[in-house]
PDBML (XML) file of the C-alpha atoms, coordinates in Angstrom:
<?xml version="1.0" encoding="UTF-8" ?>
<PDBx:datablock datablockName="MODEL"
   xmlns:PDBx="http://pdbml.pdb.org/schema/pdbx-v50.xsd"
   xmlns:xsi="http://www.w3.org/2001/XMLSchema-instance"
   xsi:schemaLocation="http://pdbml.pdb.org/schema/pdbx-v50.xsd pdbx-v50.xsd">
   <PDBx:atom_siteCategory>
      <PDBx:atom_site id="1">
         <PDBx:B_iso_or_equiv>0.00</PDBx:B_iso_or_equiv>
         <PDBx:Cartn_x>-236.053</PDBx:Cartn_x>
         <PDBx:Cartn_y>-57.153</PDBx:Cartn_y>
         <PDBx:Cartn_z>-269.491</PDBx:Cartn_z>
         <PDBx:auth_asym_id>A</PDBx:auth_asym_id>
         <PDBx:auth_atom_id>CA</PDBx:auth_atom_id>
         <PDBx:auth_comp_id>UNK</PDBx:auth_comp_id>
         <PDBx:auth_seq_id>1</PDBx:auth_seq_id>
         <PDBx:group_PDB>ATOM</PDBx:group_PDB>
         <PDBx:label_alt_id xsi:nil="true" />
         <PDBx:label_asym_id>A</PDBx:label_asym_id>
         <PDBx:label_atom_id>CA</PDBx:label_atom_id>
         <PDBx:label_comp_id>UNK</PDBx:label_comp_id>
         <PDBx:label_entity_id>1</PDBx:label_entity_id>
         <PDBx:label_seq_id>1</PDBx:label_seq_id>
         <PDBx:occupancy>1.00</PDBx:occupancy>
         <PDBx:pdbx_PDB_model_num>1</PDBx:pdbx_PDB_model_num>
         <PDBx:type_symbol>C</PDBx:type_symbol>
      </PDBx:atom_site>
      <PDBx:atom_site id="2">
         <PDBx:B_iso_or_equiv>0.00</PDBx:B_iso_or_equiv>
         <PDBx:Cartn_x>-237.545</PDBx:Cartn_x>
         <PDBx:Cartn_y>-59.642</PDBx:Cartn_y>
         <PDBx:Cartn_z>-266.783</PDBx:Cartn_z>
         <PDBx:auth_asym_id>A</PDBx:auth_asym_id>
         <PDBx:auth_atom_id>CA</PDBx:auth_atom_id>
         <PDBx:auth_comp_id>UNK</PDBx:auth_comp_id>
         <PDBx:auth_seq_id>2</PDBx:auth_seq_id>
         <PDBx:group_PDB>ATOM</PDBx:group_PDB>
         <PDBx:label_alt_id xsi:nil="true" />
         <PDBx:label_asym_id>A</PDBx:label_asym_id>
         <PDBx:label_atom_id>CA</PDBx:label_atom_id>
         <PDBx:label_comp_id>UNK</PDBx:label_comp_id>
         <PDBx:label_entity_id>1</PDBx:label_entity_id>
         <PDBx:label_seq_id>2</PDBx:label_seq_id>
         <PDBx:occupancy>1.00</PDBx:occupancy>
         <PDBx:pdbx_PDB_model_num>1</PDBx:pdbx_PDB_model_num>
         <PDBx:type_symbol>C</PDBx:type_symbol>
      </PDBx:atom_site>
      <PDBx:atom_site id="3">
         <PDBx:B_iso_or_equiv>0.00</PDBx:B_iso_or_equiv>
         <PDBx:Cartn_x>-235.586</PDBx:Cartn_x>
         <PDBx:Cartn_y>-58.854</PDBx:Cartn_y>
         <PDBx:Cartn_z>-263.547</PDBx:Cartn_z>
         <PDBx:auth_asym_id>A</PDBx:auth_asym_id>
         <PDBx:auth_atom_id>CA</PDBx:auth_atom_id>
         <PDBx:auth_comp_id>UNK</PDBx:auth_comp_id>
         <PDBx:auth_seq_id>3</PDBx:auth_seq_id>
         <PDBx:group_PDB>ATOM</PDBx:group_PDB>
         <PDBx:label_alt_id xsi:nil="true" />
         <PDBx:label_asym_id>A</PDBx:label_asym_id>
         <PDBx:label_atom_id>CA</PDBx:label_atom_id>
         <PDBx:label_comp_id>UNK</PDBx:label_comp_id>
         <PDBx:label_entity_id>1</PDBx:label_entity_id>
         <PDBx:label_seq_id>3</PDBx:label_seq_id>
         <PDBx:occupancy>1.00</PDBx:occupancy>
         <PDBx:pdbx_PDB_model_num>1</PDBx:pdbx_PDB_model_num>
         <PDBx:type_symbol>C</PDBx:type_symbol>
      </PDBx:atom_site>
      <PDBx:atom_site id="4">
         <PDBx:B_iso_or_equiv>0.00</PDBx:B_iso_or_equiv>
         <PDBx:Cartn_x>-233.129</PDBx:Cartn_x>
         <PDBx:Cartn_y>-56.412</PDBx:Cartn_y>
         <PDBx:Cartn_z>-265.429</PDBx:Cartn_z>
         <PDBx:auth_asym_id>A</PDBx:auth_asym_id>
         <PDBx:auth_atom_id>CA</PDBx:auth_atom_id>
         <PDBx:auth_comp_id>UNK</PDBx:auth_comp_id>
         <PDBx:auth_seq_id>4</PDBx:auth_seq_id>
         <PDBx:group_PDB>ATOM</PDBx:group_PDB>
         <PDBx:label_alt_id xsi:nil="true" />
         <PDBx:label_asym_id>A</PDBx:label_asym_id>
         <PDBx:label_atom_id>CA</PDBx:label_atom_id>
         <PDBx:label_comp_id>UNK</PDBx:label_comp_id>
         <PDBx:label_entity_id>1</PDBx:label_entity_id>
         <PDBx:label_seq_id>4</PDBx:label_seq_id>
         <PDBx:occupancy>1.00</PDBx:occupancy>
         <PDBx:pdbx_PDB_model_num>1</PDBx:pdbx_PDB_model_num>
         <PDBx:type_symbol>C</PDBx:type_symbol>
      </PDBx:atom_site>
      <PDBx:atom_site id="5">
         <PDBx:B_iso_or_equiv>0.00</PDBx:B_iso_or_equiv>
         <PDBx:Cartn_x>-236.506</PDBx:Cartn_x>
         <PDBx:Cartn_y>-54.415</PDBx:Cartn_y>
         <PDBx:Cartn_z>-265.883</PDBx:Cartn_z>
         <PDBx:auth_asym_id>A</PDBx:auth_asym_id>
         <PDBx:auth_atom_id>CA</PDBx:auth_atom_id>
         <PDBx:auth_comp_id>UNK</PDBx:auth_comp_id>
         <PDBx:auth_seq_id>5</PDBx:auth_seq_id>
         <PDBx:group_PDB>ATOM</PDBx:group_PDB>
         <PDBx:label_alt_id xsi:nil="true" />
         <PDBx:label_asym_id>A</PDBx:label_asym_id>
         <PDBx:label_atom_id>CA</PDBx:label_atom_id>
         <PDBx:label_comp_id>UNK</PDBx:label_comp_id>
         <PDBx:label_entity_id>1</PDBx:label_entity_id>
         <PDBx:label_seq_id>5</PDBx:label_seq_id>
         <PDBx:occupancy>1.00</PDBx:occupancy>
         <PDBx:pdbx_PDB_model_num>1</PDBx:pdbx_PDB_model_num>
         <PDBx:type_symbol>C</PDBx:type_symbol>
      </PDBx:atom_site>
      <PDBx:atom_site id="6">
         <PDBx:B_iso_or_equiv>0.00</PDBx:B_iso_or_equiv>
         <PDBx:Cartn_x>-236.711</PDBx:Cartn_x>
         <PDBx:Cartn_y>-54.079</PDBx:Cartn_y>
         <PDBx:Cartn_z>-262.364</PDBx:Cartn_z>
         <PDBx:auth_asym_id>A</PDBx:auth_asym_id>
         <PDBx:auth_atom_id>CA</PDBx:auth_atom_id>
         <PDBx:auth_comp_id>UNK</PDBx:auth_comp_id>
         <PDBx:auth_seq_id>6</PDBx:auth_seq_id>
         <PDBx:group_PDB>ATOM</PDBx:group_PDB>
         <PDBx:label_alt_id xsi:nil="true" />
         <PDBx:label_asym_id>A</PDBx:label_asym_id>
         <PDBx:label_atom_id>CA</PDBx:label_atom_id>
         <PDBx:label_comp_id>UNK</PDBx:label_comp_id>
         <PDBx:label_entity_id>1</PDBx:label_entity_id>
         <PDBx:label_seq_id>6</PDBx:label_seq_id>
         <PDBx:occupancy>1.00</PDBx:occupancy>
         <PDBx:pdbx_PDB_model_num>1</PDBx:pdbx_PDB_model_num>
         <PDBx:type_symbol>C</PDBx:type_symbol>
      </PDBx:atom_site>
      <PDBx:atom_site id="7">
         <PDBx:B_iso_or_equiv>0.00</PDBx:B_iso_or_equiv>
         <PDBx:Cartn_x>-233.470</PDBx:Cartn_x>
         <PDBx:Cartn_y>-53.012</PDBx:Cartn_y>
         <PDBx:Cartn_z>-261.666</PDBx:Cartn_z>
         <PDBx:auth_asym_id>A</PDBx:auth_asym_id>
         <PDBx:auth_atom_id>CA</PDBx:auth_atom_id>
         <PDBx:auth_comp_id>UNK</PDBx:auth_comp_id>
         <PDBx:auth_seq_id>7</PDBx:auth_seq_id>
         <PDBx:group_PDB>ATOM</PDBx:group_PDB>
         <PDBx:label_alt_id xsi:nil="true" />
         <PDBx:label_asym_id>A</PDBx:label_asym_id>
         <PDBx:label_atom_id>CA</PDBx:label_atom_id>
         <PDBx:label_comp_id>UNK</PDBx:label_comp_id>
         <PDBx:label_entity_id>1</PDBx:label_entity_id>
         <PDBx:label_seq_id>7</PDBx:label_seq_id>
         <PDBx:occupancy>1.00</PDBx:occupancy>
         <PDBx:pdbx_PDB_model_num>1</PDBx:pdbx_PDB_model_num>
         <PDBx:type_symbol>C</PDBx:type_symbol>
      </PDBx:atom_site>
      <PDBx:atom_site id="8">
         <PDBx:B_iso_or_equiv>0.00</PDBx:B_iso_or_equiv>
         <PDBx:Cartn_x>-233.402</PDBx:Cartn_x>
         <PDBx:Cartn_y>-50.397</PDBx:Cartn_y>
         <PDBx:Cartn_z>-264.733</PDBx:Cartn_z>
         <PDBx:auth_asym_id>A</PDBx:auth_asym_id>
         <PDBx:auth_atom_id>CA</PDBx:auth_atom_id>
         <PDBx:auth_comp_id>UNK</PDBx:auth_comp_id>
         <PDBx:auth_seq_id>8</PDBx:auth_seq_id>
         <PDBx:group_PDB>ATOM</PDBx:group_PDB>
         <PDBx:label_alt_id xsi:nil="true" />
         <PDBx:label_asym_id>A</PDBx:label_asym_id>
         <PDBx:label_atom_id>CA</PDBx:label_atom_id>
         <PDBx:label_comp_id>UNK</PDBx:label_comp_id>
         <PDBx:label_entity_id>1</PDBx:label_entity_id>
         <PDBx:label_seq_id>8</PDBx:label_seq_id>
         <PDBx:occupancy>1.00</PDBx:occupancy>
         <PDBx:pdbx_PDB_model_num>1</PDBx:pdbx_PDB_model_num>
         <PDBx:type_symbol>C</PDBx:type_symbol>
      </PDBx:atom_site>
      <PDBx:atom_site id="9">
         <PDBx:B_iso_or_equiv>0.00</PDBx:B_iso_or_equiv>
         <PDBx:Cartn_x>-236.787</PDBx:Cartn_x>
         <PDBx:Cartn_y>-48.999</PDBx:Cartn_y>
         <PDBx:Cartn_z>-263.308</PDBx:Cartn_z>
         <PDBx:auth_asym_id>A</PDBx:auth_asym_id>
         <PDBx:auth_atom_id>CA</PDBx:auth_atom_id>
         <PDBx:auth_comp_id>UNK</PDBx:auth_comp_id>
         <PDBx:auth_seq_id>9</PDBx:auth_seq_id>
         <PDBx:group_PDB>ATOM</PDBx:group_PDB>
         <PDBx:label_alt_id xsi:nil="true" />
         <PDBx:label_asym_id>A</PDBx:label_asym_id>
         <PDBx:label_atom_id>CA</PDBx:label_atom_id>
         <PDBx:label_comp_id>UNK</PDBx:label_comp_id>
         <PDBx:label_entity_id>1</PDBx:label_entity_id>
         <PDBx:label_seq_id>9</PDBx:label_seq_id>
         <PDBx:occupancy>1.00</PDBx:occupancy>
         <PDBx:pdbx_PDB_model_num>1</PDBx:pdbx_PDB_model_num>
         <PDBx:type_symbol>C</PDBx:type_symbol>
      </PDBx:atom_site>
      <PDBx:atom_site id="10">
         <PDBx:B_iso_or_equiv>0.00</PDBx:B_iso_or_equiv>
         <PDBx:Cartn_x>-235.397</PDBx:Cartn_x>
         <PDBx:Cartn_y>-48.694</PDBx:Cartn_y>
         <PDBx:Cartn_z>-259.668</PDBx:Cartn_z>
         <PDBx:auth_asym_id>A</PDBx:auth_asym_id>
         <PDBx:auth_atom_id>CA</PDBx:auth_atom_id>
         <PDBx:auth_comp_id>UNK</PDBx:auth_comp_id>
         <PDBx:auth_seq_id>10</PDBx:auth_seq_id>
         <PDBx:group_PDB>ATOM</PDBx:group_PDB>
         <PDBx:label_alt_id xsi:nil="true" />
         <PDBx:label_asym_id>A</PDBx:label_asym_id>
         <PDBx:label_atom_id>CA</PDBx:label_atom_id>
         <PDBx:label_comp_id>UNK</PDBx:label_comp_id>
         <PDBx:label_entity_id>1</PDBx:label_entity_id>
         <PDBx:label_seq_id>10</PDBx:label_seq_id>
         <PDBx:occupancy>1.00</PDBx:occupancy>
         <PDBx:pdbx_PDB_model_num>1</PDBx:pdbx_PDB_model_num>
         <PDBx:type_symbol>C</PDBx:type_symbol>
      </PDBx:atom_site>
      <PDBx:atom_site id="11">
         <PDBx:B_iso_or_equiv>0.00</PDBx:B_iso_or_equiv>
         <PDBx:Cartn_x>-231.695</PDBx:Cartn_x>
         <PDBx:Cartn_y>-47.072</PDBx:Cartn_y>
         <PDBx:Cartn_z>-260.628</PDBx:Cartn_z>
         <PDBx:auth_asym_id>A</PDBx:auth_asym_id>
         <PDBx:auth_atom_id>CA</PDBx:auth_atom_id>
         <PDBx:auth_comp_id>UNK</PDBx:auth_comp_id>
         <PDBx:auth_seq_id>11</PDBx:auth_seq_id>
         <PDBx:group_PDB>ATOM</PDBx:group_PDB>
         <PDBx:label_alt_id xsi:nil="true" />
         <PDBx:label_asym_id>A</PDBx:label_asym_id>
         <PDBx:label_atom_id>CA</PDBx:label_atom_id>
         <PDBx:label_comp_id>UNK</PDBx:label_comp_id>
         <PDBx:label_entity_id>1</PDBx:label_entity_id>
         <PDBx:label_seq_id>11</PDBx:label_seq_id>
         <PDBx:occupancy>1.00</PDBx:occupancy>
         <PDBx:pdbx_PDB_model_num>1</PDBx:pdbx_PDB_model_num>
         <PDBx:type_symbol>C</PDBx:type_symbol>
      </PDBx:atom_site>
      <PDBx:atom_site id="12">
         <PDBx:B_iso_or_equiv>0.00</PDBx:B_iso_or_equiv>
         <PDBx:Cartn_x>-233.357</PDBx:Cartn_x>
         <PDBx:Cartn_y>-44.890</PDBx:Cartn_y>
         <PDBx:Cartn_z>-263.547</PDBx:Cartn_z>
         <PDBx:auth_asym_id>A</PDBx:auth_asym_id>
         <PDBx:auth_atom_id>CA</PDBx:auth_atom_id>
         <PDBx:auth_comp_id>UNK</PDBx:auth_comp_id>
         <PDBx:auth_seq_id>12</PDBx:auth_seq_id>
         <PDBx:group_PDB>ATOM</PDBx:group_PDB>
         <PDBx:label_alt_id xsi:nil="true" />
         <PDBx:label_asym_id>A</PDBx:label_asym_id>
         <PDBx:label_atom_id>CA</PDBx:label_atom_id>
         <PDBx:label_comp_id>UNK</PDBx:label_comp_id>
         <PDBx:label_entity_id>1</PDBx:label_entity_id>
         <PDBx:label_seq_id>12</PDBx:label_seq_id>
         <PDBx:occupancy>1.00</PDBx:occupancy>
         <PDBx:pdbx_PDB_model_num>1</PDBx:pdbx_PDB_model_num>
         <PDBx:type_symbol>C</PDBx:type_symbol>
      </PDBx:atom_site>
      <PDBx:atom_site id="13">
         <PDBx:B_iso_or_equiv>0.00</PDBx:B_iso_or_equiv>
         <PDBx:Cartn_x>-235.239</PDBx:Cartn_x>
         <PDBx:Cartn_y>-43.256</PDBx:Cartn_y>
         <PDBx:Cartn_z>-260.551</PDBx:Cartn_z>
         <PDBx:auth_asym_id>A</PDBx:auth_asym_id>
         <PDBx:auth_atom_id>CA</PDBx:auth_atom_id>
         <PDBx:auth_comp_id>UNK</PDBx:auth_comp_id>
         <PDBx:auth_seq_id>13</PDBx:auth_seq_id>
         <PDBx:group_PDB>ATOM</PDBx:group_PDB>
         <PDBx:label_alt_id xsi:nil="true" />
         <PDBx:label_asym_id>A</PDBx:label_asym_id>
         <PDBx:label_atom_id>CA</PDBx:label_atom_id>
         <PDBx:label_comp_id>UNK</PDBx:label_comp_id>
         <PDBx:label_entity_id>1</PDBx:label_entity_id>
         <PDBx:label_seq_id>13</PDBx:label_seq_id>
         <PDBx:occupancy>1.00</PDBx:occupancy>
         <PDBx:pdbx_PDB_model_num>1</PDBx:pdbx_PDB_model_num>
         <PDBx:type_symbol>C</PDBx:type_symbol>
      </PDBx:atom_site>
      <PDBx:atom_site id="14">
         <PDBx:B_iso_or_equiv>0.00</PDBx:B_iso_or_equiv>
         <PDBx:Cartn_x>-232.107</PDBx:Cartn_x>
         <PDBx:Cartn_y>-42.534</PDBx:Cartn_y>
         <PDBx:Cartn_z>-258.647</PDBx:Cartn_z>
         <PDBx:auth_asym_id>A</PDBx:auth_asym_id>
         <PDBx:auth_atom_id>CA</PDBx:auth_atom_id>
         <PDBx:auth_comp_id>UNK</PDBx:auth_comp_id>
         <PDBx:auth_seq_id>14</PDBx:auth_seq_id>
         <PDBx:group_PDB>ATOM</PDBx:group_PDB>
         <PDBx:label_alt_id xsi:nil="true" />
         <PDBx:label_asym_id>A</PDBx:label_asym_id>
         <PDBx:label_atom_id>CA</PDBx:label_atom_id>
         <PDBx:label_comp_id>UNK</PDBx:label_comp_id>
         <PDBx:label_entity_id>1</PDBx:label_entity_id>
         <PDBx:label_seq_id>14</PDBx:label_seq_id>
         <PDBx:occupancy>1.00</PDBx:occupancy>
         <PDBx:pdbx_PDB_model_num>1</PDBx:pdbx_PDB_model_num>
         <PDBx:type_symbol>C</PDBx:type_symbol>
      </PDBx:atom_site>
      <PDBx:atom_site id="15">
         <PDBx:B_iso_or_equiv>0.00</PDBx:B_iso_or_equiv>
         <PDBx:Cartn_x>-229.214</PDBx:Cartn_x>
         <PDBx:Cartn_y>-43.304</PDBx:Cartn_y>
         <PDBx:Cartn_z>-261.610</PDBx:Cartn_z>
         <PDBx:auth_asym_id>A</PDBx:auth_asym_id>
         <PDBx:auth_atom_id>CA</PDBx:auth_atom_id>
         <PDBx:auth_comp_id>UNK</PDBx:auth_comp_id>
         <PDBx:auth_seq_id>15</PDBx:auth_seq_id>
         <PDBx:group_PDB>ATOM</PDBx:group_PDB>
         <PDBx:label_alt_id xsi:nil="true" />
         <PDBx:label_asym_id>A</PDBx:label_asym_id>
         <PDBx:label_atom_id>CA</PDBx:label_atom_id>
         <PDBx:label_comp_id>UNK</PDBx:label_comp_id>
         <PDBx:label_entity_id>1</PDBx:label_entity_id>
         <PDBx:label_seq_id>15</PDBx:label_seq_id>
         <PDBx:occupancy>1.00</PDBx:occupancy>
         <PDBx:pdbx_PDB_model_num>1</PDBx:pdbx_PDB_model_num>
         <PDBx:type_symbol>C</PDBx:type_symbol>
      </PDBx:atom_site>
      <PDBx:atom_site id="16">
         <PDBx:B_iso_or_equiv>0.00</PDBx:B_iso_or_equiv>
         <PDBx:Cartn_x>-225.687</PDBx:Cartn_x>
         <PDBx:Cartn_y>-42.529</PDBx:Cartn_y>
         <PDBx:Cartn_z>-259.340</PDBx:Cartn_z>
         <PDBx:auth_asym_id>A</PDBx:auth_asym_id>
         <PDBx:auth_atom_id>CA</PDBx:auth_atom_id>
         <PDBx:auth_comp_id>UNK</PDBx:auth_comp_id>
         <PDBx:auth_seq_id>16</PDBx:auth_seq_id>
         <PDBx:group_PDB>ATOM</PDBx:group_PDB>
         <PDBx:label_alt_id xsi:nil="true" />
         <PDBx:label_asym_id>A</PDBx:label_asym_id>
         <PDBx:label_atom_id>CA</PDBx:label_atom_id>
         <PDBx:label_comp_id>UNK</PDBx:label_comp_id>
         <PDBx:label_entity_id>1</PDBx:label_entity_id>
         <PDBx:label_seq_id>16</PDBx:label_seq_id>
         <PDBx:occupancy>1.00</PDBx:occupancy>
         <PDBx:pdbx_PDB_model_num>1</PDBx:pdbx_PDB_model_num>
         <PDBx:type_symbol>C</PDBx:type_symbol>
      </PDBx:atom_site>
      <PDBx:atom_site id="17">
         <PDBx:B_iso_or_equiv>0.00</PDBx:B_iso_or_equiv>
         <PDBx:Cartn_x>-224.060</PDBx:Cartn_x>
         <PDBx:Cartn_y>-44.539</PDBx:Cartn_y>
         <PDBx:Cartn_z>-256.877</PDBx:Cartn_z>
         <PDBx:auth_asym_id>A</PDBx:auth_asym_id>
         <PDBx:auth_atom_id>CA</PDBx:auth_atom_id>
         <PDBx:auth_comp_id>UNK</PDBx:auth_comp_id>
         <PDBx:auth_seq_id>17</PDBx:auth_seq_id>
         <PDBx:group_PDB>ATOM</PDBx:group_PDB>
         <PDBx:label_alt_id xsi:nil="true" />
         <PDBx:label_asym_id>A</PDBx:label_asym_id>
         <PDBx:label_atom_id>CA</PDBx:label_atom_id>
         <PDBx:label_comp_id>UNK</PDBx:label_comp_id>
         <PDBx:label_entity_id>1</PDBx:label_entity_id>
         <PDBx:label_seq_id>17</PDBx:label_seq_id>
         <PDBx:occupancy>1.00</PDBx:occupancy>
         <PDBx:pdbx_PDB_model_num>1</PDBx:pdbx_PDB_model_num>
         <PDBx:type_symbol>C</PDBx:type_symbol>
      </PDBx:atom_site>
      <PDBx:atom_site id="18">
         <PDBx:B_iso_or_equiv>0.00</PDBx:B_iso_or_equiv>
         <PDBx:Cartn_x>-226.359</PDBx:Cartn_x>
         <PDBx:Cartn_y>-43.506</PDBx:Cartn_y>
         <PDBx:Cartn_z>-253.470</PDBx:Cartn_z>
         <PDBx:auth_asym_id>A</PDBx:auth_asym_id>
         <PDBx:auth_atom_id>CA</PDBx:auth_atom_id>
         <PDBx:auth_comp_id>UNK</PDBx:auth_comp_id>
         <PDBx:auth_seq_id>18</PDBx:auth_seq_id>
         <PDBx:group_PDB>ATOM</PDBx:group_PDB>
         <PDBx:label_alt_id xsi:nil="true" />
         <PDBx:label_asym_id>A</PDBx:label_asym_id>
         <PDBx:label_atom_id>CA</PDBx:label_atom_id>
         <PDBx:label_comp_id>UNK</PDBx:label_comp_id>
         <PDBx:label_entity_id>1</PDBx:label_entity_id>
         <PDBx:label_seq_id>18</PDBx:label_seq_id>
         <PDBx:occupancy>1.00</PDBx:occupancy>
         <PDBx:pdbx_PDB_model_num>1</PDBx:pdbx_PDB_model_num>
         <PDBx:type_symbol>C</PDBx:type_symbol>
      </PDBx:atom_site>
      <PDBx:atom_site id="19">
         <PDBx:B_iso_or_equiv>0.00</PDBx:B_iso_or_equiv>
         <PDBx:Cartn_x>-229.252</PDBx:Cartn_x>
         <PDBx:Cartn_y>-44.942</PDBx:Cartn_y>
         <PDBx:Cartn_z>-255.665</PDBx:Cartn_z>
         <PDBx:auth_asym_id>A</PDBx:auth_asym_id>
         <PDBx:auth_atom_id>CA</PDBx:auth_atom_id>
         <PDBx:auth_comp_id>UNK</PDBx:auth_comp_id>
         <PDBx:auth_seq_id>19</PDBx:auth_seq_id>
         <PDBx:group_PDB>ATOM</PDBx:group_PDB>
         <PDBx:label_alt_id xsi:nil="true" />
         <PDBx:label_asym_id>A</PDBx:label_asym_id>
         <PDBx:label_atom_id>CA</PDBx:label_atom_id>
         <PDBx:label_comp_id>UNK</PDBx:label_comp_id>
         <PDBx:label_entity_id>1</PDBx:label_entity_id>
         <PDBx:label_seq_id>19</PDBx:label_seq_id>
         <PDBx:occupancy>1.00</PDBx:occupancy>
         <PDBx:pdbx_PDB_model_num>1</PDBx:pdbx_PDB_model_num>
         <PDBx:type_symbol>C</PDBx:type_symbol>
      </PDBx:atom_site>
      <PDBx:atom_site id="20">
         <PDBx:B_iso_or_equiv>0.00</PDBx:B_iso_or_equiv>
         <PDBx:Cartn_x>-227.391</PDBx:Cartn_x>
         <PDBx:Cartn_y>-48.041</PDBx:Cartn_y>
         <PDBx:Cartn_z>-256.833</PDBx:Cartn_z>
         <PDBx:auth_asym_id>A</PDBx:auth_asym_id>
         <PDBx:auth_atom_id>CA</PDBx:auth_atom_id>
         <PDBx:auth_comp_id>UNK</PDBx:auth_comp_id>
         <PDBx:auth_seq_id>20</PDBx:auth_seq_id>
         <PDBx:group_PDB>ATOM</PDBx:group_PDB>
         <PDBx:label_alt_id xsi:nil="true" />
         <PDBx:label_asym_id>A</PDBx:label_asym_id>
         <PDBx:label_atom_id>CA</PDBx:label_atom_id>
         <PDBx:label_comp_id>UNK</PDBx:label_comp_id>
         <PDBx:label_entity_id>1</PDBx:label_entity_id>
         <PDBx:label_seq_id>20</PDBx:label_seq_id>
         <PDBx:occupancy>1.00</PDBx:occupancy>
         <PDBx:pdbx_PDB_model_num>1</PDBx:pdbx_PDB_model_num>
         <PDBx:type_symbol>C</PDBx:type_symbol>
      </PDBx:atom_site>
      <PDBx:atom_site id="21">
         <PDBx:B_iso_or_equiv>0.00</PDBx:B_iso_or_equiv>
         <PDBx:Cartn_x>-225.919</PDBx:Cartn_x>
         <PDBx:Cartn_y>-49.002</PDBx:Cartn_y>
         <PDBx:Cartn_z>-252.842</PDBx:Cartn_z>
         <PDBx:auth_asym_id>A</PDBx:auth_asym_id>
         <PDBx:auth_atom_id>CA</PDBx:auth_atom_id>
         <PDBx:auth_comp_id>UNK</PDBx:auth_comp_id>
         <PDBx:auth_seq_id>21</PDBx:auth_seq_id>
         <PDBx:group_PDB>ATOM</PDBx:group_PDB>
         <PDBx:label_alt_id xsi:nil="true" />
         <PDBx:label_asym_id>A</PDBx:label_asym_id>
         <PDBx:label_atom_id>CA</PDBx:label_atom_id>
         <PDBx:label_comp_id>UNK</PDBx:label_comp_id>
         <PDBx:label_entity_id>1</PDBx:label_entity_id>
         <PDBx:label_seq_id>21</PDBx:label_seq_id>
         <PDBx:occupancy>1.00</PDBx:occupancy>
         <PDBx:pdbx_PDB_model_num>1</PDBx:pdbx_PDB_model_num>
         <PDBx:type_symbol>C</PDBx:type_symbol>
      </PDBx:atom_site>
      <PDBx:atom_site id="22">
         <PDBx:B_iso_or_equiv>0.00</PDBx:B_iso_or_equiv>
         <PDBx:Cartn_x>-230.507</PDBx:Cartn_x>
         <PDBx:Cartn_y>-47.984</PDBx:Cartn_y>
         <PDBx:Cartn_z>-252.054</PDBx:Cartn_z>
         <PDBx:auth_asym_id>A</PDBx:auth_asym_id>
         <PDBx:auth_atom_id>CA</PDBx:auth_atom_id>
         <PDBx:auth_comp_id>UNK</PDBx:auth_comp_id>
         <PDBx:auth_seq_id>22</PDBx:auth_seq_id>
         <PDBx:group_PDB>ATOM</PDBx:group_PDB>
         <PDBx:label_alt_id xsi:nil="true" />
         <PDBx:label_asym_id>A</PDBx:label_asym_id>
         <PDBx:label_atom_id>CA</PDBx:label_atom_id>
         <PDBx:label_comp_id>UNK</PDBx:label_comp_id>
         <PDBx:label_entity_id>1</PDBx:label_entity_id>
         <PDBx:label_seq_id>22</PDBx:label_seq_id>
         <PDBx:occupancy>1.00</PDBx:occupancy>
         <PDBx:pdbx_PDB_model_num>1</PDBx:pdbx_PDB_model_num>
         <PDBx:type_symbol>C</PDBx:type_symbol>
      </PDBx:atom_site>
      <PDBx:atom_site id="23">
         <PDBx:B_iso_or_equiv>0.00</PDBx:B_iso_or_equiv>
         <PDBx:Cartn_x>-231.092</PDBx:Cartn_x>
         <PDBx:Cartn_y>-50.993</PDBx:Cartn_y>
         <PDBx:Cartn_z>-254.765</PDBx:Cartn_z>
         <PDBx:auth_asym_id>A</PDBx:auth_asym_id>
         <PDBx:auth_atom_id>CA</PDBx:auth_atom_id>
         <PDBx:auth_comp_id>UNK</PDBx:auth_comp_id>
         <PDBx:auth_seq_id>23</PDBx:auth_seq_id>
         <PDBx:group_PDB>ATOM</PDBx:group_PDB>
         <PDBx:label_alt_id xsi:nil="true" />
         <PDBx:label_asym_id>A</PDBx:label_asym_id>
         <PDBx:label_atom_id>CA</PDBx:label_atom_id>
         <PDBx:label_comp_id>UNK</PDBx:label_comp_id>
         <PDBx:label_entity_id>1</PDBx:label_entity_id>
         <PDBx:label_seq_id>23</PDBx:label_seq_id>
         <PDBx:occupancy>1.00</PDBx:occupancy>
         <PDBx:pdbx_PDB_model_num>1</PDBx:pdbx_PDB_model_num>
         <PDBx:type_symbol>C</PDBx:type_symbol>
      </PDBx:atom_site>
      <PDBx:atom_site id="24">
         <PDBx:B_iso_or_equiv>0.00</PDBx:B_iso_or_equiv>
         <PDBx:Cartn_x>-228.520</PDBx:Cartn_x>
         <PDBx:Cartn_y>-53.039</PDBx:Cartn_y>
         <PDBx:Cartn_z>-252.943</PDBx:Cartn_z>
         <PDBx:auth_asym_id>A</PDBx:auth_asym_id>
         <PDBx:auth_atom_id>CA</PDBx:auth_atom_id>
         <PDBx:auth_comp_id>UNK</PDBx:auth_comp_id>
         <PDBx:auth_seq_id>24</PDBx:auth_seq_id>
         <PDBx:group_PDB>ATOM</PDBx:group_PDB>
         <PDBx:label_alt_id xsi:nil="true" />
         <PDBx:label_asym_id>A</PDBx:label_asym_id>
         <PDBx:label_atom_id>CA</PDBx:label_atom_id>
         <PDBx:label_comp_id>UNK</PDBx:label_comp_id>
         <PDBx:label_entity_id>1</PDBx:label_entity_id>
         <PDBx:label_seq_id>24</PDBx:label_seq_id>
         <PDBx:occupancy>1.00</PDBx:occupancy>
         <PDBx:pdbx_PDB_model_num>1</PDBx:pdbx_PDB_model_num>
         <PDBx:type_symbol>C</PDBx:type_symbol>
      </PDBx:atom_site>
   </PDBx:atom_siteCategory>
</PDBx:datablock>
């Protein structure tokens, strides 16, 4: 929800750690 909506959308395209240190 809110800004926790955009991180869920941008790790549930890449959900593991390379797409979690992309978000960072």
């Amino acid at each position: 929800s809110s800004a926790g909506a955009i991180n869920a959308a941008f790790f549930a395209g890449r959900p593991n750690l390379d797409g979690a240190r992309a978000l960072r």
